[in-house]
N, C-alpha and C. Protein backbone atom coordinates (compact mmCIF):
# COMPACT_ATOMS: atom_id res chain seq x y z
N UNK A 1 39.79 97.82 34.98
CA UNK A 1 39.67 96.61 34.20
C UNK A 1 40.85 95.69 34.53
N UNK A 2 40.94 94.35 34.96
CA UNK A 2 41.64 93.55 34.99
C UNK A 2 42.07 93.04 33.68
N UNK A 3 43.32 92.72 33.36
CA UNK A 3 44.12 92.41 32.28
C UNK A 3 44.32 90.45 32.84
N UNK A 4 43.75 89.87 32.05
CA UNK A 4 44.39 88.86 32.26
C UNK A 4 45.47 87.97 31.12
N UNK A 5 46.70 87.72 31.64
CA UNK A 5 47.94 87.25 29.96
C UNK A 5 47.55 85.92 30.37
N UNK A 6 47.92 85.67 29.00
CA UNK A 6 47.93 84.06 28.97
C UNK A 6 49.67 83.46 28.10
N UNK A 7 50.57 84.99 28.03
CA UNK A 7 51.82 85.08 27.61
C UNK A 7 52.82 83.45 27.96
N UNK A 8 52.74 83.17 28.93
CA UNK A 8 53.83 82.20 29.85
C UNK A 8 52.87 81.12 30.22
N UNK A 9 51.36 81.13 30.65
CA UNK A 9 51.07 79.79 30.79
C UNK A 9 51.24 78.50 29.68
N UNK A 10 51.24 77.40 30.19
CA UNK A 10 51.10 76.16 28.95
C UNK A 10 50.15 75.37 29.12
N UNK A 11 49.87 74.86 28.60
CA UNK A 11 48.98 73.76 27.91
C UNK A 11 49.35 72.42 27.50
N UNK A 12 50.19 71.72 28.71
CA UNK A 12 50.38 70.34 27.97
C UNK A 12 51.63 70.29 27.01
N UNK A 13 52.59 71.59 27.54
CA UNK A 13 53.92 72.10 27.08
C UNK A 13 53.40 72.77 25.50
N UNK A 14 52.47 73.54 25.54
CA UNK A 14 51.93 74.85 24.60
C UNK A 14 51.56 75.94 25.04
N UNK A 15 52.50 76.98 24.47
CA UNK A 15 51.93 77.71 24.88
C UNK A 15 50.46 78.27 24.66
N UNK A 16 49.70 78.88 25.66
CA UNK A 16 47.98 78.73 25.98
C UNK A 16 47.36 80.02 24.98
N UNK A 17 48.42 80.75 24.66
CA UNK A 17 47.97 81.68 23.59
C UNK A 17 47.67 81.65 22.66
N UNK A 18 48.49 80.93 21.62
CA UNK A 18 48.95 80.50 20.52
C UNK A 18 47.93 79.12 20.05
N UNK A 19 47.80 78.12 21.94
CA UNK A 19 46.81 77.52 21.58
C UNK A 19 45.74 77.81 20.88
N UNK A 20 45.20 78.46 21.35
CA UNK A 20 43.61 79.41 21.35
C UNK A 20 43.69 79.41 19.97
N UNK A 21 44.15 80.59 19.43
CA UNK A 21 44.43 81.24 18.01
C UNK A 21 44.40 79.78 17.08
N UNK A 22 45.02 78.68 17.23
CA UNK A 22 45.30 77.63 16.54
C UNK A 22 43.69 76.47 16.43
N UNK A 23 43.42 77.09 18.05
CA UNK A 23 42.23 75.76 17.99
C UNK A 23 40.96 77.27 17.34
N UNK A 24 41.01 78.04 17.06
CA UNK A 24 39.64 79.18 16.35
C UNK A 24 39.71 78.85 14.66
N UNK A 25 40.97 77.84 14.03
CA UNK A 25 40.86 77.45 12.68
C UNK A 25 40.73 76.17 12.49
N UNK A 26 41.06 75.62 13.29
CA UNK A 26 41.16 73.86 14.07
C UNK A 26 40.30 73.37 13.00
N UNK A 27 39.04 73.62 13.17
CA UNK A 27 38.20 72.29 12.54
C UNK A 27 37.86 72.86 11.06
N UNK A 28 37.72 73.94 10.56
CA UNK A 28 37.87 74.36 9.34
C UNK A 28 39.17 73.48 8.77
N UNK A 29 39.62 73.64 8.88
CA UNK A 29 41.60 73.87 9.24
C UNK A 29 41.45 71.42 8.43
N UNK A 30 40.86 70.95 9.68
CA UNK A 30 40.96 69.56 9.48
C UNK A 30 40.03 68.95 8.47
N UNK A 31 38.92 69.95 8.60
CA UNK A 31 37.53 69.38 7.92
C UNK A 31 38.24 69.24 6.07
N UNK A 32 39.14 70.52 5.93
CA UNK A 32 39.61 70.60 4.34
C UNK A 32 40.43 69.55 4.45
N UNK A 33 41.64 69.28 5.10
CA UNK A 33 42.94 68.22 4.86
C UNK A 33 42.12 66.55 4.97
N UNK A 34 40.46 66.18 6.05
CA UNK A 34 40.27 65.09 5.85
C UNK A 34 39.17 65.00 4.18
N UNK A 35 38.67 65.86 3.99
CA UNK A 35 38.27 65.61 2.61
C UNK A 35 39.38 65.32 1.54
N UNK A 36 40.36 65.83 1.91
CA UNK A 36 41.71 66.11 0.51
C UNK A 36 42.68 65.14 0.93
N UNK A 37 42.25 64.40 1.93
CA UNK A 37 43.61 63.37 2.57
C UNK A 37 43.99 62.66 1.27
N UNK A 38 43.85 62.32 0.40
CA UNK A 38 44.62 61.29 -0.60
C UNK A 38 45.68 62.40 -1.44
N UNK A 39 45.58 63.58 -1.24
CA UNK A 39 46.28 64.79 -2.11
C UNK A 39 47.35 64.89 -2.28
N UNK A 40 47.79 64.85 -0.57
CA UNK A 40 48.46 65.34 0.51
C UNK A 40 49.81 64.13 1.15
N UNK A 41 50.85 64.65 0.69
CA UNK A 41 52.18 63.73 1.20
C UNK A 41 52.40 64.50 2.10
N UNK A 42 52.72 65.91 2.08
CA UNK A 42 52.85 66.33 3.15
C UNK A 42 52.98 68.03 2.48
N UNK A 43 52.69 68.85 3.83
CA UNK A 43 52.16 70.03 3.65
C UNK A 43 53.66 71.09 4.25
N UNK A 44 54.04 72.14 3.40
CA UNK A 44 54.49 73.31 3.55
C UNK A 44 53.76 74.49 4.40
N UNK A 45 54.34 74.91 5.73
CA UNK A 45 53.49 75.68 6.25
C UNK A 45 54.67 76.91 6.50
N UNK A 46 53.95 78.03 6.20
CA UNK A 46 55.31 79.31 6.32
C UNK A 46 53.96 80.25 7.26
N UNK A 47 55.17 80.86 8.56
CA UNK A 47 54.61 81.70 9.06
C UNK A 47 55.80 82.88 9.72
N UNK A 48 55.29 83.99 9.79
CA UNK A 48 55.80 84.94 10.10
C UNK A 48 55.04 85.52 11.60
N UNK A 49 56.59 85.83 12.41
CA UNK A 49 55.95 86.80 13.79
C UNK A 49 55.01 85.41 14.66
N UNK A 50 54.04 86.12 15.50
CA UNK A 50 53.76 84.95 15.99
C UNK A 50 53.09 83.92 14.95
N UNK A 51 52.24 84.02 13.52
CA UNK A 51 52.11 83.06 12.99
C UNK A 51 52.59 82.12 13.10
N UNK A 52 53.91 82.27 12.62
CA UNK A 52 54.76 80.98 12.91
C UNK A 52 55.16 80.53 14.07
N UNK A 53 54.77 81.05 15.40
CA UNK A 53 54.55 79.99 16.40
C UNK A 53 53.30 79.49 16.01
N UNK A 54 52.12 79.79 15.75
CA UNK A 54 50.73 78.85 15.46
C UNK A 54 51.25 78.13 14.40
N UNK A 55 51.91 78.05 12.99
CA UNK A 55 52.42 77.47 12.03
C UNK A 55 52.95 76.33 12.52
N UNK A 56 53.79 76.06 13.62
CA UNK A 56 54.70 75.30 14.43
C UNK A 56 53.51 74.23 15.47
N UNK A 57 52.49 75.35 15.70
CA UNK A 57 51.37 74.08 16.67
C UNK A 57 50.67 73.33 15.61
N UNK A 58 50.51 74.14 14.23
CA UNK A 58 49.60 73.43 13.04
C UNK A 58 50.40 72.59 12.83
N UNK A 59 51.62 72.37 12.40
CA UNK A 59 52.32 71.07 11.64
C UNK A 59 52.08 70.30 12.70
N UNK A 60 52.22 70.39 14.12
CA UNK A 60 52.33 69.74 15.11
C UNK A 60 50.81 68.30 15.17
N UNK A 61 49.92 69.45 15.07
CA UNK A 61 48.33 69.03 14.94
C UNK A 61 47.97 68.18 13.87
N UNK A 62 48.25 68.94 12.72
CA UNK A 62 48.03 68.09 11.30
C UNK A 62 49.22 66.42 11.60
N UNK A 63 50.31 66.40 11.92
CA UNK A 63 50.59 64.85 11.78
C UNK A 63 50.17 63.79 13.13
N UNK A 64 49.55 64.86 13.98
CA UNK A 64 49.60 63.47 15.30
C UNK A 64 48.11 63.34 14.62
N UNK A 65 47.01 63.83 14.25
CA UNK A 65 45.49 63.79 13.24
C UNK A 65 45.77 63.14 12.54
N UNK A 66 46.87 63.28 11.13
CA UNK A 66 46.55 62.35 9.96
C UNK A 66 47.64 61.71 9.07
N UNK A 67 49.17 62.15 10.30
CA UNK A 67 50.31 61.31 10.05
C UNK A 67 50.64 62.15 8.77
N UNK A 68 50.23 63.19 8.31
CA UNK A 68 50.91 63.88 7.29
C UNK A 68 51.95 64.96 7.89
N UNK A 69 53.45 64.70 7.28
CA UNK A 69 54.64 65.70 7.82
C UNK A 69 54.07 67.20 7.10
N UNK A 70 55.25 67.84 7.54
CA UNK A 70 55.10 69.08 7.34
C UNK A 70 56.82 69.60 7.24
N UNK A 71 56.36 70.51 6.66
CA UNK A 71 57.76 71.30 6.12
C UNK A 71 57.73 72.71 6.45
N UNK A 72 58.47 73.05 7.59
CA UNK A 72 57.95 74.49 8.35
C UNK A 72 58.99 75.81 7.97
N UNK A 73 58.70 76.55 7.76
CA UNK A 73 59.51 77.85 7.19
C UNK A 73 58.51 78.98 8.52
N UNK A 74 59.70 79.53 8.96
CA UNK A 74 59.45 80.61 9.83
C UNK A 74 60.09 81.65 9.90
N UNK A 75 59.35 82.96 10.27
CA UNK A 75 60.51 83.97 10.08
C UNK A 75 60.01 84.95 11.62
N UNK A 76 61.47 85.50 12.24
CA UNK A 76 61.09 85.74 13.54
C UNK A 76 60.20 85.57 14.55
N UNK A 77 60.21 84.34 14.71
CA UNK A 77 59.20 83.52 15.75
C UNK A 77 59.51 82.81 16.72
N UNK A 78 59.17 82.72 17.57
CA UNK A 78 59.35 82.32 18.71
C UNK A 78 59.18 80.78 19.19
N UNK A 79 59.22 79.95 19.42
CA UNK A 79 58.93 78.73 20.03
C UNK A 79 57.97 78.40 20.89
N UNK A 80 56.76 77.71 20.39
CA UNK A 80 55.35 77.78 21.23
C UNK A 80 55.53 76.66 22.29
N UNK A 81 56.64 75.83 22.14
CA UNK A 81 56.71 74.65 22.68
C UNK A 81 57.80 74.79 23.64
N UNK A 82 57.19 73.75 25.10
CA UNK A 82 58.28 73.51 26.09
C UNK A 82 59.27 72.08 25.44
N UNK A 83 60.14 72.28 25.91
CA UNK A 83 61.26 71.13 25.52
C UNK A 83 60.82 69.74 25.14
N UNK A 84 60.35 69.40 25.72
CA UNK A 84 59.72 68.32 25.63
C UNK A 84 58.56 67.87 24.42
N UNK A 85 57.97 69.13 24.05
CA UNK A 85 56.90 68.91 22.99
C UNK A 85 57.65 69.47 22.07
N UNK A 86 58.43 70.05 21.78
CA UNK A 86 59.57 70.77 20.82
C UNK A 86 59.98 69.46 20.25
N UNK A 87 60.40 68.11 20.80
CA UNK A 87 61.19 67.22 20.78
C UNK A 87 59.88 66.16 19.69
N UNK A 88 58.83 66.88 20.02
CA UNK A 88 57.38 66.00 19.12
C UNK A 88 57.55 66.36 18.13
N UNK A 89 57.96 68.01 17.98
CA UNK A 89 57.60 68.74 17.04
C UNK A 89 58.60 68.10 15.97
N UNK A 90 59.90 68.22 16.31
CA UNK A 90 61.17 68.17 15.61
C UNK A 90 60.95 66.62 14.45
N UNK A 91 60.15 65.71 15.44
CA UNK A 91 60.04 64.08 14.96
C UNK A 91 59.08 64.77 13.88
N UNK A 92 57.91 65.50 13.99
CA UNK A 92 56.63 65.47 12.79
C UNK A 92 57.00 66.11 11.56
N UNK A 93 58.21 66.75 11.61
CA UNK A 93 58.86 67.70 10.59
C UNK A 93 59.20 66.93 9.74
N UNK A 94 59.04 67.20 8.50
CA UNK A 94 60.47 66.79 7.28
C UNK A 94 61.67 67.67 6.98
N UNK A 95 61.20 69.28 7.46
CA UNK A 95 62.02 69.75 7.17
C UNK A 95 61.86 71.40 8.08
N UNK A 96 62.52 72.05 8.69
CA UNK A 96 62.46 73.16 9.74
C UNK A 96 63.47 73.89 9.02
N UNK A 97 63.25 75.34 8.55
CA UNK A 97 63.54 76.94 8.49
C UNK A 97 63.55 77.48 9.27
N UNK A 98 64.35 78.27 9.98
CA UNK A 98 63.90 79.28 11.26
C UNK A 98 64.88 80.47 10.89
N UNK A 99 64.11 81.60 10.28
CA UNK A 99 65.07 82.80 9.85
C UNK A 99 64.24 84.02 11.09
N UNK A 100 65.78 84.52 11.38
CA UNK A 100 65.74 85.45 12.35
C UNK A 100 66.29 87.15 12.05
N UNK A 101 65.53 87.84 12.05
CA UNK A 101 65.96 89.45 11.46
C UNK A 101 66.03 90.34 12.54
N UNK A 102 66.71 89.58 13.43
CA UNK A 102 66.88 90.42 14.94
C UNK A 102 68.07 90.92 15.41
N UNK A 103 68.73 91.58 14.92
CA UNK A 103 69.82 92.10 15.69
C UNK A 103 69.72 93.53 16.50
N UNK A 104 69.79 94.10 17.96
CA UNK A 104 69.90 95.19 18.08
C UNK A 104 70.69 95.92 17.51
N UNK A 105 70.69 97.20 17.98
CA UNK A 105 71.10 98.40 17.61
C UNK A 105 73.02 98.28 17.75
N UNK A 106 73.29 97.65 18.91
CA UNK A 106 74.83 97.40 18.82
C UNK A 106 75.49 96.11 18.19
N UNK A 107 74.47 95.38 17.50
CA UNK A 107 74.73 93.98 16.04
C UNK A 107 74.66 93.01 17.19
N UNK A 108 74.06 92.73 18.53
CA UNK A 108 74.11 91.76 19.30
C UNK A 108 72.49 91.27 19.11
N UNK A 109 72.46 89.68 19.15
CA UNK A 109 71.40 88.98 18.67
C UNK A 109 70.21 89.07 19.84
N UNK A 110 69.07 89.25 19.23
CA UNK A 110 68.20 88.91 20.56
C UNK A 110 68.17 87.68 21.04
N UNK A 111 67.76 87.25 22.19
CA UNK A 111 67.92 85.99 22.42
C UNK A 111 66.12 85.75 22.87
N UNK A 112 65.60 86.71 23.31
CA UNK A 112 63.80 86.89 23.19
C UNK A 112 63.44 87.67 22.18
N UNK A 113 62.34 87.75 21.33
CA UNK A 113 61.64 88.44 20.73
C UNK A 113 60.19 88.97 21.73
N UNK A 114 60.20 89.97 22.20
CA UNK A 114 58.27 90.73 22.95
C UNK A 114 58.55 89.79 23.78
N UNK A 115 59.09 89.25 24.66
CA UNK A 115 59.38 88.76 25.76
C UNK A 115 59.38 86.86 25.67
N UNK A 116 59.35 86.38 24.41
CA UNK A 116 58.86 84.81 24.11
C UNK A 116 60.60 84.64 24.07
N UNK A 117 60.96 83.47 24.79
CA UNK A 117 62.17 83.24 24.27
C UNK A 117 62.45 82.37 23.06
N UNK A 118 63.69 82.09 21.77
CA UNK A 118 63.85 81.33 21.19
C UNK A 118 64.46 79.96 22.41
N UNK A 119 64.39 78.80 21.17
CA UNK A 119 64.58 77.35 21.97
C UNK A 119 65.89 77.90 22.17
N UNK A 120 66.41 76.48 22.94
CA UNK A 120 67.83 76.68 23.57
C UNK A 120 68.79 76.15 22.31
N UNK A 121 68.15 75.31 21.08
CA UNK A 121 69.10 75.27 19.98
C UNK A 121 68.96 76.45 19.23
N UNK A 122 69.66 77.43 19.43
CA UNK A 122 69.27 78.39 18.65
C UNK A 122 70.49 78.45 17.09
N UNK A 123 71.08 77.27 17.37
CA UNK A 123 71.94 77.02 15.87
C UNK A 123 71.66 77.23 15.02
N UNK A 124 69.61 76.58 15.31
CA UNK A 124 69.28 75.86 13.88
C UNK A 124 68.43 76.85 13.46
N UNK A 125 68.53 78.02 14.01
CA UNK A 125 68.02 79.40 13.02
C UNK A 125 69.17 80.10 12.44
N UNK A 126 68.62 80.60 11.56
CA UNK A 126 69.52 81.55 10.22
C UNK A 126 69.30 82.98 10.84
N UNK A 127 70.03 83.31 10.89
CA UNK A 127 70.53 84.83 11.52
C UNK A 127 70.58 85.65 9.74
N UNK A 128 69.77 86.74 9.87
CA UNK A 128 69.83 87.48 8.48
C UNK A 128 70.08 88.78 8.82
């Protein structure tokens, strides 16, 4: 059987995995926020593990669609985005969490999680 990853390809600086997973709730996902659009200032999205890389393509999706920010809370996740769309991401935010529960065995930080690397600001995560 051939294995084919879709780990490292992108999509328009996304990663093509994470895409997928994100576009299988997509229109469920829009069909609720355009009925409820008057509700909605802006939406809290928390994800864990890779969730919160899809959490990170959803806020992304929901404001370039309907200009509603997002307020992202993540916990050990990885960055779905190349530099450049990271830099989209950062503008659609009101507000970014990034908690990290990674230390090896000798208290030194991971700098990948399962082989995804974190961004190169890795300041702006909370080390727990």
């Amino acid at each position: 059987m051939t294995r084919i990853r879709l780990d490292f390809k992108q999509h328009n600086g996304i990663h093509l995995g994470y895409l997928k997973c994100f576009q299988s709730i997509k229109n469920d996902l829009y069909r609720y926020i355009d009925e409820a659009i008057n509700d909605f200032e802006s939406i809290q999205i928390v994800g864990y593990g890779f969730a919160g890389a899809i959490a990170q393509i959803t806020s992304l999706g929901i404001y370039k669609n309907f200009l509603i920010p997002s307020a992202v809370t993540t916990y050990d996740s990885p960055t779905p985005f190349s530099l450049i769309k990271r830099e989209e991401f950062d503008i659609s935010t009101v507000k970014q969490e990034h908690f990290v529960f990674g230390y090896d065995i000798n208290f030194k930080f991971y700098t990948k999680l399962f082989g995804y690397a974190f961004p190169s600001n890795i300041q702006e995560y909370k080390i727990i």
